[in-house]
Protein backbone atom coordinates (compact mmCIF):
# COMPACT_ATOMS: atom_id res chain seq x y z
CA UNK A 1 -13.18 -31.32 33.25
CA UNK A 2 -12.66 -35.03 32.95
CA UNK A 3 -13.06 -36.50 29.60
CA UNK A 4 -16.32 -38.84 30.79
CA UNK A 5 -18.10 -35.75 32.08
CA UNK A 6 -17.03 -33.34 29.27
CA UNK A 7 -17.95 -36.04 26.56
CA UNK A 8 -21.60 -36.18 28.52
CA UNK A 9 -21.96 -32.46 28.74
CA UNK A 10 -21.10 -32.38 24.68
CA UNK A 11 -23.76 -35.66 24.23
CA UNK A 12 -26.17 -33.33 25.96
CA UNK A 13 -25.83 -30.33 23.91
CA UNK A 14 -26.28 -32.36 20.79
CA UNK A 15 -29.50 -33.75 22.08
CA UNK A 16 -30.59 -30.08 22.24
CA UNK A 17 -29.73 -29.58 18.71
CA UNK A 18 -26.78 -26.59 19.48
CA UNK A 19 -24.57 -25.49 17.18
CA UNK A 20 -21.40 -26.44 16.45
CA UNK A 21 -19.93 -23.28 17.56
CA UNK A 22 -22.28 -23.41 20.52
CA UNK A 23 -21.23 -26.29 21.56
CA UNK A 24 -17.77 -25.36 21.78
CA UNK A 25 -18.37 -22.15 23.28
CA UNK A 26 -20.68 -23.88 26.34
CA UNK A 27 -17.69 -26.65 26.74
CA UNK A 28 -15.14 -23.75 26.76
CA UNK A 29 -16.65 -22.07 29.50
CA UNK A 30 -17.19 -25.11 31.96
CA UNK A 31 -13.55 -26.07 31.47
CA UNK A 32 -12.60 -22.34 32.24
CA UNK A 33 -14.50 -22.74 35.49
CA UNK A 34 -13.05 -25.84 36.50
CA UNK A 35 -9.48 -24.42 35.88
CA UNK A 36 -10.27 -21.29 37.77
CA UNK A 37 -11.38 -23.32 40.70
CA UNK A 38 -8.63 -26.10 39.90
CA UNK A 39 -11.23 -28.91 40.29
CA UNK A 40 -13.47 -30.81 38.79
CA UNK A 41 -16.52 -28.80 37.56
CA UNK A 42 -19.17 -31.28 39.24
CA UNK A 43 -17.56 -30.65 42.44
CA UNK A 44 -17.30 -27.04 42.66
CA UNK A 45 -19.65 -25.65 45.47
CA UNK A 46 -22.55 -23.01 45.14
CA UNK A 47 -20.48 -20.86 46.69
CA UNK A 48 -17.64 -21.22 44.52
CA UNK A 49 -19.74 -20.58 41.68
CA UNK A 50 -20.17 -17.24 42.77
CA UNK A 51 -16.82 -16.15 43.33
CA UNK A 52 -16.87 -17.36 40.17
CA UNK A 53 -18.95 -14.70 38.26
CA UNK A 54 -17.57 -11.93 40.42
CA UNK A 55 -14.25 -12.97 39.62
CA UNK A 56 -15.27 -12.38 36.17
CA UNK A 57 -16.77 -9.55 36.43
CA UNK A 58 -14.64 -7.71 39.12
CA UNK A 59 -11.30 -9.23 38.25
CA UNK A 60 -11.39 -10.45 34.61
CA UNK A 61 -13.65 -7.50 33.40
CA UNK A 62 -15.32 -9.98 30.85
CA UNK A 63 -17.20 -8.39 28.30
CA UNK A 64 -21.02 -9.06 28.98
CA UNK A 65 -21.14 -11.47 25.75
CA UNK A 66 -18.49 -13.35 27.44
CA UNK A 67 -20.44 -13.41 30.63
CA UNK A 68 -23.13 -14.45 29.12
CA UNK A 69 -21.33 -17.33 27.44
CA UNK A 70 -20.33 -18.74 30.70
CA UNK A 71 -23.58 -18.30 32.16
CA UNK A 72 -25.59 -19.89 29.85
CA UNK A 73 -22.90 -22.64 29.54
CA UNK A 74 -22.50 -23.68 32.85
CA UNK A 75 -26.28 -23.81 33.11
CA UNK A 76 -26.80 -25.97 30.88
CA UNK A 77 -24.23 -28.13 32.24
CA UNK A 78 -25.57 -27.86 35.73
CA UNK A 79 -29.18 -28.58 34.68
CA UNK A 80 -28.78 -30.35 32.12
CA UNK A 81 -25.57 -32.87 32.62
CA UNK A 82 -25.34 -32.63 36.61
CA UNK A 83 -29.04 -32.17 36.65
CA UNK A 84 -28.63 -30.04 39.61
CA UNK A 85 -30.21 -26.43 40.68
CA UNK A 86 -27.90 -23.89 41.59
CA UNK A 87 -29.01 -21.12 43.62
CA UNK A 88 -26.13 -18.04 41.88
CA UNK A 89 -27.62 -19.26 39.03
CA UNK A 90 -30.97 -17.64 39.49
CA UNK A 91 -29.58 -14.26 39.97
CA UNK A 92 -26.24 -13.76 37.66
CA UNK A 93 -27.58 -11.15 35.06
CA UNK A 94 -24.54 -10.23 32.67
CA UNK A 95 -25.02 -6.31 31.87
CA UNK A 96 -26.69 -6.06 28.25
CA UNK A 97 -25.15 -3.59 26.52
CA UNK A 98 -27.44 -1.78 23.22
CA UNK A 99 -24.79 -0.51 20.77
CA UNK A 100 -26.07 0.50 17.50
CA UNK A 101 -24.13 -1.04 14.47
CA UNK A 102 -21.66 0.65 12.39
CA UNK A 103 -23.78 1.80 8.99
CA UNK A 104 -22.54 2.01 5.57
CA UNK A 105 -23.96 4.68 3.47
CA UNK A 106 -25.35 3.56 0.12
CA UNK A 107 -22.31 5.46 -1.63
CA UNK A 108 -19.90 3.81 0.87
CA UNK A 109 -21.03 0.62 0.25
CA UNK A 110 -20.78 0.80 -3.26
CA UNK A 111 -16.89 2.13 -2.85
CA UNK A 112 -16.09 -0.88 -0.61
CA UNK A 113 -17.95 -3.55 -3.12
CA UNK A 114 -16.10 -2.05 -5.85
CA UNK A 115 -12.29 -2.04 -4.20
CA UNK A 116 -12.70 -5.59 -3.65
CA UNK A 117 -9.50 -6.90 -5.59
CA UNK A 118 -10.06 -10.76 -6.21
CA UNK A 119 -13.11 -11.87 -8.43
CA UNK A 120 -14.46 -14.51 -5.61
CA UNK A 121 -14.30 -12.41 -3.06
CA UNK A 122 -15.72 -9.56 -4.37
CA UNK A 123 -19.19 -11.68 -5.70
CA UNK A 124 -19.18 -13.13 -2.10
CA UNK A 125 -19.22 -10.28 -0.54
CA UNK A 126 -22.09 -8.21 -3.33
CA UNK A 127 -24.64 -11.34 -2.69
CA UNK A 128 -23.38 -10.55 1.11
CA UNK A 129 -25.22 -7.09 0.66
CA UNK A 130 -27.54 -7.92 -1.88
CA UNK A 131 -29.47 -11.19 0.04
CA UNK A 132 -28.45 -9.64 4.04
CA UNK A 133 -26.52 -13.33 4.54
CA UNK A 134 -24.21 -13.54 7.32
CA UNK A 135 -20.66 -14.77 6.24
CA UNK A 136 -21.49 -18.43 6.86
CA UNK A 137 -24.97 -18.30 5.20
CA UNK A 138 -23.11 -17.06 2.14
CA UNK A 139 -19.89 -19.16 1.94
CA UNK A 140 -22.47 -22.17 2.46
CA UNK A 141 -24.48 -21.76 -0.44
CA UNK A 142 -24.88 -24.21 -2.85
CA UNK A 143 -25.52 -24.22 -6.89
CA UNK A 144 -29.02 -25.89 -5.95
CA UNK A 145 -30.33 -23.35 -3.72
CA UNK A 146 -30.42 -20.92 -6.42
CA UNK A 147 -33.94 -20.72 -7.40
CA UNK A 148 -33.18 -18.49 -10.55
CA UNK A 149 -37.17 -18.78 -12.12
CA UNK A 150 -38.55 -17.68 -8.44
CA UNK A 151 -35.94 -14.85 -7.94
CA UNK A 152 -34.80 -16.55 -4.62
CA UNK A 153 -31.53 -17.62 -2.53
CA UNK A 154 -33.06 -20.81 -0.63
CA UNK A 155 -30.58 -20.74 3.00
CA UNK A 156 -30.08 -23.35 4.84
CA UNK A 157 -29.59 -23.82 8.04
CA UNK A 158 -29.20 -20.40 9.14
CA UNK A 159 -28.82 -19.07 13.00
CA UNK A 160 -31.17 -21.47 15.19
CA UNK A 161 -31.12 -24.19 12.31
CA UNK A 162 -34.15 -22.69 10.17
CA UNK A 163 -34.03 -22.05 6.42
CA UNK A 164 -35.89 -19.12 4.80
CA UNK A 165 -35.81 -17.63 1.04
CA UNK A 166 -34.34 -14.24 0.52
CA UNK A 167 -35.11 -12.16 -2.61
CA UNK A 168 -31.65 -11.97 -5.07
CA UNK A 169 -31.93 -8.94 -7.02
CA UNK A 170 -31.35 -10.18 -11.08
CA UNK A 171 -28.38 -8.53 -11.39
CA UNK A 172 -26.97 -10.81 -8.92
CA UNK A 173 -27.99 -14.23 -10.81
CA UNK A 174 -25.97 -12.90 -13.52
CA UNK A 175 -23.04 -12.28 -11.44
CA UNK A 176 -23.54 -15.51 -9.61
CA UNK A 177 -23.99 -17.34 -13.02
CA UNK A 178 -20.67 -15.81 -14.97
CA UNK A 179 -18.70 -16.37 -11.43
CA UNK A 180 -19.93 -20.41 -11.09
CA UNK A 181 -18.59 -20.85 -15.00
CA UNK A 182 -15.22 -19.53 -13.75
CA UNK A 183 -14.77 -22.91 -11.83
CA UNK A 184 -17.90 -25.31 -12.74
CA UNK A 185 -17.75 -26.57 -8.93
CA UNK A 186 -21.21 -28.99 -9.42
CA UNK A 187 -21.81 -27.78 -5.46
CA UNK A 188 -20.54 -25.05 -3.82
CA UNK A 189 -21.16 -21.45 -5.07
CA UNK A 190 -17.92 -20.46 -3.72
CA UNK A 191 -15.42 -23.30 -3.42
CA UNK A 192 -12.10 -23.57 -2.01
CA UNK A 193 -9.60 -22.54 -4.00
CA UNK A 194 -7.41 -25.46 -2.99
CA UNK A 195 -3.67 -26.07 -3.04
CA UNK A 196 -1.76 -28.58 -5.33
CA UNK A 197 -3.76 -31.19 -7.79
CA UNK A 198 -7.41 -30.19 -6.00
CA UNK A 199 -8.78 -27.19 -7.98
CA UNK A 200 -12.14 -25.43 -7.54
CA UNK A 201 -13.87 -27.30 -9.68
CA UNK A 202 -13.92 -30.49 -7.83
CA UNK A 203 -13.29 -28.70 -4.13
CA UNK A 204 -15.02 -30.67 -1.35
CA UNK A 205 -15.65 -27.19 0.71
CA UNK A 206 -16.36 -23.67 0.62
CA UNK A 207 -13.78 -20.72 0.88
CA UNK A 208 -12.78 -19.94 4.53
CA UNK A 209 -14.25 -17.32 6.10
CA UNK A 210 -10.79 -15.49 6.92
CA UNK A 211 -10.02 -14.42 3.30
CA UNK A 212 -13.33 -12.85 2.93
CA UNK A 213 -13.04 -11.09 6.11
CA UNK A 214 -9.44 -9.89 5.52
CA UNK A 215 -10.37 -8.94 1.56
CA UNK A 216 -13.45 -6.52 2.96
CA UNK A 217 -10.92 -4.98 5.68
CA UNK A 218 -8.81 -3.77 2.87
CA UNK A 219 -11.05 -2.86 0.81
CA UNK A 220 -12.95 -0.31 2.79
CA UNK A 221 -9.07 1.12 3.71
CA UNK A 222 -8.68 1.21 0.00
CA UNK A 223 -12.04 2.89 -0.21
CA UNK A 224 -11.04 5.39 2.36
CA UNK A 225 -13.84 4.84 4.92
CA UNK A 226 -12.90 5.21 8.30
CA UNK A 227 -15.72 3.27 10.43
CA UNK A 228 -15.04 0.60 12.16
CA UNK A 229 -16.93 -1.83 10.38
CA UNK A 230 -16.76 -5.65 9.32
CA UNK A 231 -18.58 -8.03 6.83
CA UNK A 232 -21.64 -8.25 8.86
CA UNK A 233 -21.99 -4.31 8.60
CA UNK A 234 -23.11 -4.88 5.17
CA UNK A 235 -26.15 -7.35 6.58
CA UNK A 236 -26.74 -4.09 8.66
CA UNK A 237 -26.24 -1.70 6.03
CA UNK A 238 -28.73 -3.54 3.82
CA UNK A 239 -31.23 -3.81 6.60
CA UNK A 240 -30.87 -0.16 6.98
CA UNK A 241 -31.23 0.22 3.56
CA UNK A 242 -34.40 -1.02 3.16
CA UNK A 243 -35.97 0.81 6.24
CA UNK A 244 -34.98 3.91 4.78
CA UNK A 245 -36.80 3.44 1.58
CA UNK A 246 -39.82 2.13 3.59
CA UNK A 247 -39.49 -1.81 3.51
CA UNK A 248 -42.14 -2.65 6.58
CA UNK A 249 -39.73 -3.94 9.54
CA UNK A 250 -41.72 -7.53 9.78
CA UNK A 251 -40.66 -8.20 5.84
CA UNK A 252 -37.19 -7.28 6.81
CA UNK A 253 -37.20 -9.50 10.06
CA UNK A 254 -38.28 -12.58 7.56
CA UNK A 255 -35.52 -11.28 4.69
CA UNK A 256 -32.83 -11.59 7.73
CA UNK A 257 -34.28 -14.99 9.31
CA UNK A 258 -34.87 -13.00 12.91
CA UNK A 259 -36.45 -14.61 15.41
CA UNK A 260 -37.82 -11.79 17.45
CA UNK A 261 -39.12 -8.42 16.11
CA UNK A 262 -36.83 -7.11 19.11
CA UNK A 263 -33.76 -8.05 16.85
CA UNK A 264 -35.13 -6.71 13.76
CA UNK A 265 -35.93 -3.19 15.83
CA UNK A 266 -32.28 -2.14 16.05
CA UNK A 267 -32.67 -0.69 12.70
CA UNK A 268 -35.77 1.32 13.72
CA UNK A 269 -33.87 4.62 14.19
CA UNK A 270 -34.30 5.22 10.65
CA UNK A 271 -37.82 4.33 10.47
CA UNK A 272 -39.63 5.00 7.16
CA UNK A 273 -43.28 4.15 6.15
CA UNK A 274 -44.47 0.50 4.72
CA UNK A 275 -44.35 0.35 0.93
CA UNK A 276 -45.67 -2.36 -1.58
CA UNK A 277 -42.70 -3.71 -4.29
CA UNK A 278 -40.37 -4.82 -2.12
CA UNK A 279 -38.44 -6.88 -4.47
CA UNK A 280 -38.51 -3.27 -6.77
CA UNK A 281 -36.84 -1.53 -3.83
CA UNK A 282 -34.60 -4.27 -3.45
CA UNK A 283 -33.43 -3.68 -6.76
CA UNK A 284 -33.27 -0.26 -6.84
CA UNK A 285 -30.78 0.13 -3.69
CA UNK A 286 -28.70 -2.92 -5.30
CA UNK A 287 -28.41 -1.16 -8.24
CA UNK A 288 -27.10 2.04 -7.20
CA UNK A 289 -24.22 -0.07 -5.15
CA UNK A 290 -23.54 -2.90 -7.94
């Protein structure tokens, strides 16, 4: 893809307000379909757009999130840079495949929590379980979204670009309070721990994702659990969590910022009755983990 035409498609995908990461992955998978077709992407035919998908489904055997990726990429581009209709595009359905998550018991989750070896990863991870954040959610927050008199994390920009408030369980705010005077940073919760003269305190971003990841990993093998899980299986464990003691599923979809009650219904195989006191659940499961 030219520069022009790629700088246009990215322009576009701004306009529509698209992540970051979006954007990258929509861009990605245009330029992967020019090089497969060694031209030019607003040149490639209908036709060539098909043997296109089949190539990756037949030939490649992409995964049907990568499919999905390059469909929904080169859509976009074709309706929305080339502002063209293409005729494959009406019919190329990627296979959805429903996998139930990898679950953490509550006693399993409290082994991994506890194995964590380095203070700042280990908090990260417990207001991980405690809140149901998603890595980025967590590693973003920021000493003012802390609403300590309300009992609330206050996330920003989540998945789709909307904030909500999550319930923090108490004895979280006292972890997150002791942990912020270990470094004073006046705006991340969980700064960089930078190289040379920059130190924590004055850090000008958050800790990188890979640590966190790579400190869970070995902390469930130092746990000895044997699932094949990762740091979002503790957004699903807590999610499953509450279901079991009878959080109603709508109160959990708002807790985890889901759009659809579809998303939320993954964890429905454990269904349990509504119950009043959520926060009081909330702080009885964190409890018997923390």
């Amino acid at each position: 893809m030219t520069s022009p035409l790629r700088e246009r498609f990215r322009q576009d995908l701004q306009l529509a307000g698209l992540a970051e990461k979006t954007q990258e992955a929509y861009v990605g998978a245009v330029a992967q379909l020019a090089a497969h077709a060694h031209k030019s992407p607003d040149k490639i035919t209908d036709e060539e757009l098909r043997d296109y998908f089949l190539h990756l489904r037949n030939v490649k055997k992409a995964s049907s999130s990568t499919a999905r990726i390059a469909l929904c990429g080169i859509k976009r581009f074709v309706e929305t840079t080339l502002r063209r209709s293409w005729t494959t595009l009406e019919f190329v359905r990627p296979p959805r495949k429903k996998r139930l998550p990898a679950i953490l018991s509550l006693e399993e989750a409290r082994r991994a929590l506890a194995a964590v070896e380095l203070l700042r990863f280990r908090v990260c991870l417990r207001i991980l379980y405690s809140c149901g954040l998603r890595l980025g959610e967590g590693l973003g927050l920021q000493v003012h979204d802390v609403d300590s008199g309300r009992g609330l994390l206050h996330i920003r920009d989540g998945k789709g670009g909307k904030d909500r408030y999550v319930p923090v369980p108490e004895k979280m705010l006292v972890e997150l309070r002791a942990f912020w005077r270990t470094h004073r940073n006046p705006v991340f919760l969980f700064p960089a721990p930078e190289r040379g003269a920059v130190a924590m305190p004055v850090a000008k971003r958050p800790m990188n994702r890979t640590g966190v990841q790579a400190a869970f990993q070995k902390a469930v093998s130092d746990a000895g659990i044997h699932k094949h899980v990762s740091v979002h299986t503790l957004r699903h464990s807590y999610a499953t969590h509450l279901l079991e003691a009878g959080v109603n599923q709508r109160v959990i979809q708002g807790i985890l910022g889901h759009s659809s009650p579809e998303t939320t219904a993954i964890y429905t195989h454990l269904t349990m009755p509504s119950t009043a006191g959520v926060t009081k659940i909330i702080e009885g499961i964190v409890a018997k983990v923390l």
